[in-house]
Protein backbone atom coordinates (compact mmCIF):
# COMPACT_ATOMS: atom_id res chain seq x y z
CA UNK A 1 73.97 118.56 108.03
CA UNK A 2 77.77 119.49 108.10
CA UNK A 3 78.24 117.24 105.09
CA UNK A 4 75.42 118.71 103.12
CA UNK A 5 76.52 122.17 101.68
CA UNK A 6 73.56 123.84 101.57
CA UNK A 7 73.10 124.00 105.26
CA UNK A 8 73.17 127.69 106.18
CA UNK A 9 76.00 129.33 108.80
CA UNK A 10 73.60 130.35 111.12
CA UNK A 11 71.87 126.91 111.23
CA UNK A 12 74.88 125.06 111.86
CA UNK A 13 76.04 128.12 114.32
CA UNK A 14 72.67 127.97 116.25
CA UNK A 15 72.89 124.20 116.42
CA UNK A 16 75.81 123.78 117.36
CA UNK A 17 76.39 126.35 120.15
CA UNK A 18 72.66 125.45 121.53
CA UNK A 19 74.17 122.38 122.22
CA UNK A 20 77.15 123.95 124.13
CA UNK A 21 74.67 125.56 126.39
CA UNK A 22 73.14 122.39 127.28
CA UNK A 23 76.70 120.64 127.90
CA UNK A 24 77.98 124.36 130.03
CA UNK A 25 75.17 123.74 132.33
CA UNK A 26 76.31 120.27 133.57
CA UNK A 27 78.38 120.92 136.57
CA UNK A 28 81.38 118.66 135.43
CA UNK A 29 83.68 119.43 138.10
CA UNK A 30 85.77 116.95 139.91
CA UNK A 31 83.69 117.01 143.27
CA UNK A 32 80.32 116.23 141.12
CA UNK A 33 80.80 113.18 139.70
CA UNK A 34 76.55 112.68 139.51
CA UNK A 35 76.56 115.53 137.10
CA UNK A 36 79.91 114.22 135.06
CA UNK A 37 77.47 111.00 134.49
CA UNK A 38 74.50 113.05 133.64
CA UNK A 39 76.71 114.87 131.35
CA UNK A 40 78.08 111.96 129.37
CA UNK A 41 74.53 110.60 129.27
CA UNK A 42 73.68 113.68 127.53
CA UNK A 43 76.53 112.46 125.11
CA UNK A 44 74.65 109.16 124.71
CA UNK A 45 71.59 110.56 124.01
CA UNK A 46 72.71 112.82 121.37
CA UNK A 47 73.57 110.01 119.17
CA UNK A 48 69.78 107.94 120.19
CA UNK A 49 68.94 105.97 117.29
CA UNK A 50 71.77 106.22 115.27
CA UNK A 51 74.22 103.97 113.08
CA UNK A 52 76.58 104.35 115.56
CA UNK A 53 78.32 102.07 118.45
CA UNK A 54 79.02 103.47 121.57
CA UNK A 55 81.71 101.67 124.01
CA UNK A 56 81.03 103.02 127.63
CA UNK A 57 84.12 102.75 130.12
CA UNK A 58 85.32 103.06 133.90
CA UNK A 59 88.71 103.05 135.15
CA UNK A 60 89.25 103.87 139.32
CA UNK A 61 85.78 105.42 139.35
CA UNK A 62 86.75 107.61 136.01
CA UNK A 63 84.16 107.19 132.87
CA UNK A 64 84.61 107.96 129.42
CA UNK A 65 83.02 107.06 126.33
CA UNK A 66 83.85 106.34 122.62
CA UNK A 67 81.41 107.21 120.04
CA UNK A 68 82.69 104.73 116.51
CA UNK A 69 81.42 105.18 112.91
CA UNK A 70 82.88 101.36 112.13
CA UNK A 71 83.24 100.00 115.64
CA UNK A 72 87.07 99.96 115.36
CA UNK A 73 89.68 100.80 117.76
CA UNK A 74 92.13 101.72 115.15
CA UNK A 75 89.65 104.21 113.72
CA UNK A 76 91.21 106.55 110.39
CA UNK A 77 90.82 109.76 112.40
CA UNK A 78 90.00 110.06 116.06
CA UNK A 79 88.88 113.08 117.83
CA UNK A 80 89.16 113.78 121.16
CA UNK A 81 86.98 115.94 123.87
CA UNK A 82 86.94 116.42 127.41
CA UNK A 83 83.67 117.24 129.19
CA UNK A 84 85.03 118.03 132.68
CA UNK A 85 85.67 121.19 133.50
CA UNK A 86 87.60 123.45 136.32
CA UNK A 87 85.46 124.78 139.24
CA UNK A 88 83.84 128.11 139.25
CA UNK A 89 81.64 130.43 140.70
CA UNK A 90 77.76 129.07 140.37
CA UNK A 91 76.90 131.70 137.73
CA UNK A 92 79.60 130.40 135.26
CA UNK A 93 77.00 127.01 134.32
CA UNK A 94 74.38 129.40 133.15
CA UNK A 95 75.39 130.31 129.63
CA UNK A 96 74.98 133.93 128.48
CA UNK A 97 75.64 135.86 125.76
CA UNK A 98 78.00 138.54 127.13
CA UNK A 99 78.42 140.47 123.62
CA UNK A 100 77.14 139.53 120.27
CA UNK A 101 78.39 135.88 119.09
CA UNK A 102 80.45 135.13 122.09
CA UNK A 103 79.19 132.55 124.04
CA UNK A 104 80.29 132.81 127.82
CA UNK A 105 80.15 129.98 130.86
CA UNK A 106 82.18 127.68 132.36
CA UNK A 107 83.76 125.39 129.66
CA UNK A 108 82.49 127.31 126.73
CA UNK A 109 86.66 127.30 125.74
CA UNK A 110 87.64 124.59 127.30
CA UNK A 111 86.34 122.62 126.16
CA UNK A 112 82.59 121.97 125.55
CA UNK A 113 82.61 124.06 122.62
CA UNK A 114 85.20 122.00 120.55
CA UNK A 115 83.43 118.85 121.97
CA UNK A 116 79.80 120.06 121.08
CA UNK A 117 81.31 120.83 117.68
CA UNK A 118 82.95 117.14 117.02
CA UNK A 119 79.49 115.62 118.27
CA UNK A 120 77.29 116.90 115.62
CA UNK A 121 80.51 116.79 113.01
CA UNK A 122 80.37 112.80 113.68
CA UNK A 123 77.05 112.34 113.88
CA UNK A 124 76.25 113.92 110.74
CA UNK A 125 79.18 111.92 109.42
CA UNK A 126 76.95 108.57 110.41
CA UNK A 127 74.37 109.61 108.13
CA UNK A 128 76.50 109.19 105.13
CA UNK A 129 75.88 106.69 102.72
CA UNK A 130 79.44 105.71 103.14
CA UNK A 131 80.51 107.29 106.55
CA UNK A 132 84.29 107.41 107.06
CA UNK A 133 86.43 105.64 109.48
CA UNK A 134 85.72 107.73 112.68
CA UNK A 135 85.21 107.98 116.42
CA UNK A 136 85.03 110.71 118.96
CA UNK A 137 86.59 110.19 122.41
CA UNK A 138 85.01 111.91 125.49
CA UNK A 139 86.69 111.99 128.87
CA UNK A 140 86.34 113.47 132.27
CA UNK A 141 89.77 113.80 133.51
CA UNK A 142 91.85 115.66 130.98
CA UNK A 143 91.85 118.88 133.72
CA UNK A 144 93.37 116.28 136.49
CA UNK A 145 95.99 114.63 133.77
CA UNK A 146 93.85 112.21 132.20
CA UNK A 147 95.03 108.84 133.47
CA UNK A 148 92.06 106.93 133.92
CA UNK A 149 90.19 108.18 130.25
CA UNK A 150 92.96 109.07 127.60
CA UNK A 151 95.88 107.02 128.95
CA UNK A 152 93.52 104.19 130.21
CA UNK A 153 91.72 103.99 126.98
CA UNK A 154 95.23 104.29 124.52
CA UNK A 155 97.10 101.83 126.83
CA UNK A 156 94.93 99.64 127.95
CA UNK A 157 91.78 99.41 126.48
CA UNK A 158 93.45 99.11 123.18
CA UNK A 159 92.72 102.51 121.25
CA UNK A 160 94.79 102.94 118.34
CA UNK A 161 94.23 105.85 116.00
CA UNK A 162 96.27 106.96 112.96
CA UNK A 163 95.70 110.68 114.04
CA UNK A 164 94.03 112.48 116.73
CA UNK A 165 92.18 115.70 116.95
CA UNK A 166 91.79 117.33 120.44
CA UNK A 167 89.53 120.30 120.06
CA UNK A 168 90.91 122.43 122.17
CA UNK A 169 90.86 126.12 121.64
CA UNK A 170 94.02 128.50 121.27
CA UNK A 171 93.44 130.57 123.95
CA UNK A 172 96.02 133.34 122.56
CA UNK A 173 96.28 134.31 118.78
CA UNK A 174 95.26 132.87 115.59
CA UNK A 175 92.19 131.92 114.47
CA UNK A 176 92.05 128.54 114.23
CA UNK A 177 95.71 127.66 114.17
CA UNK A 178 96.81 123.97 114.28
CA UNK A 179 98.70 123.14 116.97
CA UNK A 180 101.46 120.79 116.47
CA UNK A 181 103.81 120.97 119.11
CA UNK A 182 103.18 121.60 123.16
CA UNK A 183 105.49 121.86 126.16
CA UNK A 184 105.82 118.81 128.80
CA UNK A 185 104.92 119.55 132.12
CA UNK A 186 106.72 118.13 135.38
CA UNK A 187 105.65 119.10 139.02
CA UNK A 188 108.90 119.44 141.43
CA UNK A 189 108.52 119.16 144.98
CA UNK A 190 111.90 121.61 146.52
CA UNK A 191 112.16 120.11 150.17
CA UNK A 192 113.84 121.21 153.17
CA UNK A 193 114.78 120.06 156.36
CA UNK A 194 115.85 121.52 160.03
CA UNK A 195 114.97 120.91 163.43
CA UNK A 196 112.54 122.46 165.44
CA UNK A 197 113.04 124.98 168.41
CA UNK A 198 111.45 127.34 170.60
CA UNK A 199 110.92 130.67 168.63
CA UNK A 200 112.61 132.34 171.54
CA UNK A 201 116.02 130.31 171.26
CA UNK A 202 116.25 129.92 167.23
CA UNK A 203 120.02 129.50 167.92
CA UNK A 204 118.77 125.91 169.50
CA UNK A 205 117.18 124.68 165.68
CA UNK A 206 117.49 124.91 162.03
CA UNK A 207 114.87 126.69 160.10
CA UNK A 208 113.89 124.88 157.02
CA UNK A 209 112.24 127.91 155.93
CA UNK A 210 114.99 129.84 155.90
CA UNK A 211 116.78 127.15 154.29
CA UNK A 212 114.33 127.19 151.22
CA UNK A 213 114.56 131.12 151.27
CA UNK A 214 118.44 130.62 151.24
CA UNK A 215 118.58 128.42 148.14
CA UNK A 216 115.94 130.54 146.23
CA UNK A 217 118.80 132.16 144.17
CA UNK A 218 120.06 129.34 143.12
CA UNK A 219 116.74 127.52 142.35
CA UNK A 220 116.18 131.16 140.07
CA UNK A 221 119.17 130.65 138.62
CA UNK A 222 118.56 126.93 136.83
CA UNK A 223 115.45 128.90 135.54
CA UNK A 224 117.25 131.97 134.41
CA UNK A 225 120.09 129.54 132.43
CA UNK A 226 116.97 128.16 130.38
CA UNK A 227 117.41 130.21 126.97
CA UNK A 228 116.40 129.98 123.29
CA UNK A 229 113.18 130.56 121.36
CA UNK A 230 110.92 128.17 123.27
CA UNK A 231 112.54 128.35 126.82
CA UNK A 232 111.72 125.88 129.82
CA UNK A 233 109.16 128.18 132.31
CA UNK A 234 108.43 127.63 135.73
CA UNK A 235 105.70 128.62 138.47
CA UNK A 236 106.25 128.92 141.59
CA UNK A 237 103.06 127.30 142.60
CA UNK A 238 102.89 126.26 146.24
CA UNK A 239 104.57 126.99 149.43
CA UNK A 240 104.24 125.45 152.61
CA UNK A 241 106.13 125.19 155.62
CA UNK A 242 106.25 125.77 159.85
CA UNK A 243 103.34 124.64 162.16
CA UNK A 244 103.22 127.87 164.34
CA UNK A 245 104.46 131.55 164.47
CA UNK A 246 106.60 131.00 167.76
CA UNK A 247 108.13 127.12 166.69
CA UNK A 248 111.21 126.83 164.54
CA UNK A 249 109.91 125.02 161.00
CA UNK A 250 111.22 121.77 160.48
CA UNK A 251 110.59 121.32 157.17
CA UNK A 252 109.61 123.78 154.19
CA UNK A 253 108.68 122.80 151.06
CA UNK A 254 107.77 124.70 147.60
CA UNK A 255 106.13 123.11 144.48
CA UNK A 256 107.27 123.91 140.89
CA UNK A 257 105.38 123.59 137.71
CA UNK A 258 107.59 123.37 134.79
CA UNK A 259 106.69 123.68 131.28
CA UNK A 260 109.59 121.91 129.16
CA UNK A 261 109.91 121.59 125.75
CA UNK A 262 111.63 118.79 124.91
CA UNK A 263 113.14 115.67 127.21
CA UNK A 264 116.94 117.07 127.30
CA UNK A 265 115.58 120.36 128.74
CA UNK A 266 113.54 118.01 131.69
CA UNK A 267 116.47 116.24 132.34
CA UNK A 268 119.04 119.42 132.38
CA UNK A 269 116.99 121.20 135.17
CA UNK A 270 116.15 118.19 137.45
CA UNK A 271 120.11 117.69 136.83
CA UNK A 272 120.59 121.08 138.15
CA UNK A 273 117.96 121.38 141.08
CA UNK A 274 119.42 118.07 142.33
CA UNK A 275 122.84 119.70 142.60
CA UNK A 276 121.58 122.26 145.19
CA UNK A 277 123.16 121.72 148.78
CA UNK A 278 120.23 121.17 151.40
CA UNK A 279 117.14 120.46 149.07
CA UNK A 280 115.54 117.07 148.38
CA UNK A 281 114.06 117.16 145.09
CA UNK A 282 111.08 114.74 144.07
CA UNK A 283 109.50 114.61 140.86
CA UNK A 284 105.63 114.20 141.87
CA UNK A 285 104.14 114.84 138.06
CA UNK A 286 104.93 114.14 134.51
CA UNK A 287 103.25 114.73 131.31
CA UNK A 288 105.17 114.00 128.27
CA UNK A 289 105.68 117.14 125.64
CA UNK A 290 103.98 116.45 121.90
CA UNK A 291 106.16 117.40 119.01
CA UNK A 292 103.74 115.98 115.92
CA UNK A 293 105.95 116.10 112.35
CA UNK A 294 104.45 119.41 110.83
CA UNK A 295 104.84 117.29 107.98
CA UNK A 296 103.03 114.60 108.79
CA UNK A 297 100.14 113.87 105.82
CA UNK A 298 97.41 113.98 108.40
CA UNK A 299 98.69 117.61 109.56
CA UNK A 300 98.74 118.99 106.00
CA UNK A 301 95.88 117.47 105.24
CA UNK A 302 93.99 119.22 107.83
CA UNK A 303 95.62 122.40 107.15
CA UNK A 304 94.59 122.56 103.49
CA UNK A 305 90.90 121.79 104.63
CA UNK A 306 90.90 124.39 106.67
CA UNK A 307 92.15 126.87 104.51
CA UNK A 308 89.84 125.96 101.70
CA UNK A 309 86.71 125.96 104.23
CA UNK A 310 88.12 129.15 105.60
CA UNK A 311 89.80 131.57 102.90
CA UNK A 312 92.69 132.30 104.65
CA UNK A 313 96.10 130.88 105.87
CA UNK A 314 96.27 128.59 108.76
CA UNK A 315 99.36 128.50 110.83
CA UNK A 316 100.85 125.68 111.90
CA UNK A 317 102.23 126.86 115.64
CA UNK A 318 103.61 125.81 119.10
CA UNK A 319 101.64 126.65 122.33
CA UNK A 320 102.65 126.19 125.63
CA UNK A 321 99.90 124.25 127.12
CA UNK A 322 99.22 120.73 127.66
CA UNK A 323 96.41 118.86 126.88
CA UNK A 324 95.78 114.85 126.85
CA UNK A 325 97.63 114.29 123.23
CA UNK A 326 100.77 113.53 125.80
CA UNK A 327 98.69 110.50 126.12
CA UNK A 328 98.47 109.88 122.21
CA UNK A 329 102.60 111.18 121.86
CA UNK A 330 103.70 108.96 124.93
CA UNK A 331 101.52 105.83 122.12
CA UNK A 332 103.75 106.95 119.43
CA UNK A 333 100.39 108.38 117.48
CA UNK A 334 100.25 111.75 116.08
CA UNK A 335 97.63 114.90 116.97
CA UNK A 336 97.38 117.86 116.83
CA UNK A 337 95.21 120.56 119.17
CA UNK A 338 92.82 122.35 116.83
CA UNK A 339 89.59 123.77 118.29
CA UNK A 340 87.09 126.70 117.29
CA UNK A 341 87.87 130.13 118.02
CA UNK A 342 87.94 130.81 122.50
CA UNK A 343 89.05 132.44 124.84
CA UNK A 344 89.70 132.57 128.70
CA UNK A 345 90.23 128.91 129.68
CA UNK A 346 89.76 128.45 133.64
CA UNK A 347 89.54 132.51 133.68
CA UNK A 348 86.28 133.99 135.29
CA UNK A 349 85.74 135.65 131.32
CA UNK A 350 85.74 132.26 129.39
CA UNK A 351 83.99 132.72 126.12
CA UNK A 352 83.34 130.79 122.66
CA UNK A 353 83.27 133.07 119.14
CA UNK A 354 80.02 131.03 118.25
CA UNK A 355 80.78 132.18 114.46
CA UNK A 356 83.98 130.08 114.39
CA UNK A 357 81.84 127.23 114.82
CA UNK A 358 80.73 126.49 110.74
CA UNK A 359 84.18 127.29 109.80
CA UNK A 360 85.70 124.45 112.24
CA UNK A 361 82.70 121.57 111.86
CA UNK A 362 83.15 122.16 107.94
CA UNK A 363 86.97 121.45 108.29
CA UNK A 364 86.16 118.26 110.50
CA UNK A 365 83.70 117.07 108.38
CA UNK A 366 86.14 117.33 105.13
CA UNK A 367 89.42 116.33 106.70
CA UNK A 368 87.50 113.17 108.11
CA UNK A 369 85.63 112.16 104.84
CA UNK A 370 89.09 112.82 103.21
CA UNK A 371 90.70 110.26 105.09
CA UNK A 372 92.85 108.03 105.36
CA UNK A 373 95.79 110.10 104.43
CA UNK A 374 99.20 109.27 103.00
């Protein structure tokens, strides 16, 4: 078991990613929702005949589970995985070895690595004669903003951790880093309107297209004014406008996303936008941005786990992608991302270093028996 030390790396590694394999080839994609329930039955039989309690849940069609050591909703330590998973070609839910110890497939990263990790990190934690005060979380909408699991189950359902663990992976540098702090993210519909004409007398309409195209320098340059160490970013994600090659567009519209860092920075650009002539702007999206105390006991708690289990420093850093702790910050409870070593999230190379995995369940499993912290 993770608890018992004399356990070998490659046992833990080979039991551990075997069970990643078996999670990869569940097709948990939005469209499948048969396979989403065969997948979280998978979860539920995983922890078959054990001193556990499992509290199954729907919200708008959406399940999710909770998997409790002590049957509380205000468990010591909570950790948090998502089993659905962005679409991809059909090869992707066949897990392969691509090179020695990396693990490749369609949510090897992100994020049925981290989540087949935290299942045999709490079920070996039930086994204890004195198992700590635990549960694991598993969702199936983190990818579409997690509404109906996370935010459902924190704001409704009554979920109330001290601190939450997310396992997902880095995706860019650091092995094993703890991440503390993520940007927001806000989708901005840019709208605008004209009136239609006969592509032969364009002199008879106004073309919203052109419109759009007109203010694009000034949309670029709310963007460009965003400075400092940790700027706001923005994607030009979706354009759409015009009904036919030889009509005048009435209407033109272009979708941002916006990765913010902080609520002043939100405000500031919407502020901005807003002030464009000829533009309707609509906020259609809103995830809050997590900024847990890097001082927190729970974060330096897991830190110094980690660097015993591991040998080395561990970095507490910033990243700029969201995950469902907005659900946790927008509580008021603290979380951090921290997942084994992966790379390639939603890319067509997505891969898990399966020798990560002792290092991270062995941090788990001491950080959670060490709890509660101070």
């Amino acid at each position: 078991m993770v608890v018992d030390a004399g356990e070998s790396e490659a046992s833990l590694r080979e039991r551990v990613a075997s069970t990643t394999a078996d999670l990869v080839e569940y097709r948990t994609t939005e469209d499948r929702p048969e396979s989403m329930a065969a997948g979280l039955s998978y979860v539920v039989d995983f922890f078959a005949d054990e001193a556990v309690e499992i509290d199954r849940f729907r919200h708008d069609g959406v399940p999710s589970l909770v998997v409790s050591l002590d049957g509380s909703r205000s468990p010591d330590v909570l950790l948090h995985g998502h089993l659905d998973v962005v679409p991809a070609a059909d090869s992707m839910f066949t897990p392969r070895y691509v090179d020695e110890g990396e693990l490749s497939g369609r949510g090897t990263a992100d994020m049925k690595g981290g989540l087949a990790a935290m299942m045999h990190v709490v079920r070996d934690l039930s086994r204890d004669a004195s198992p700590p005060s635990l549960a694991l979380m598993v969702v199936t909408d983190e990818e579409r903003g997690g509404h109906h699991g996370a935010r459902y189950l924190l704001a409704e359902a009554g979920y109330d951790p001290a601190f939450c663990i997310t396992g997902e992976p880095n995706n860019l540098d650091g092995y094993m880093d703890v991440v503390y702090r993520q940007k927001g993210v806000i989708r901005i519909d840019l709208t605008a309107t004209g009136a239609s004409a006969h592509a032969a007398t364009p002199e008879q309409g106004e073309n919203a297209i052109a419109a759009l195209m007109d203010a694009h320098p000034e949309i670029r340059a709310v963007f460009a004014a965003e400075d400092g160490d940790w700027p706001t970013t923005v994607n030009y994600g979706h354009v759409e406008g015009g009904t036919a090659v030889n009509q005048v567009p009435d209407r033109a519209s272009l979708r941002l996303d916006v990765r913010y860092p902080d609520a002043d920075a939100r405000d500031r650009v919407l502020t901005a936008l807003r002030a464009i002539d000829g533009l309707r702007v609509e906020s259609v999206g809103h995830g809050a941005p997590v900024d847990t105390d890097p001082d927190d006991p729970h974060v330096r708690g897991l830190q110094r786990h980690a660097e015993r289990v591991i040998g080395r420093d561990v970095n507490l850093v910033r990243k700029p992608h969201t995950s469902d702790l907005r659900h946790f910050a927008t509580q008021g409870i603290p979380g951090v991302a921290f997942g084994p070593e992966a790379y390639g999230s939603h890319e067509s190379y997505e891969y898990l270093v399966v020798d990560s995995l002792p290092d991270y369940c062995r941090t788990l499993a001491a950080f959670a028996a060490d709890a509660p912290y101070q």
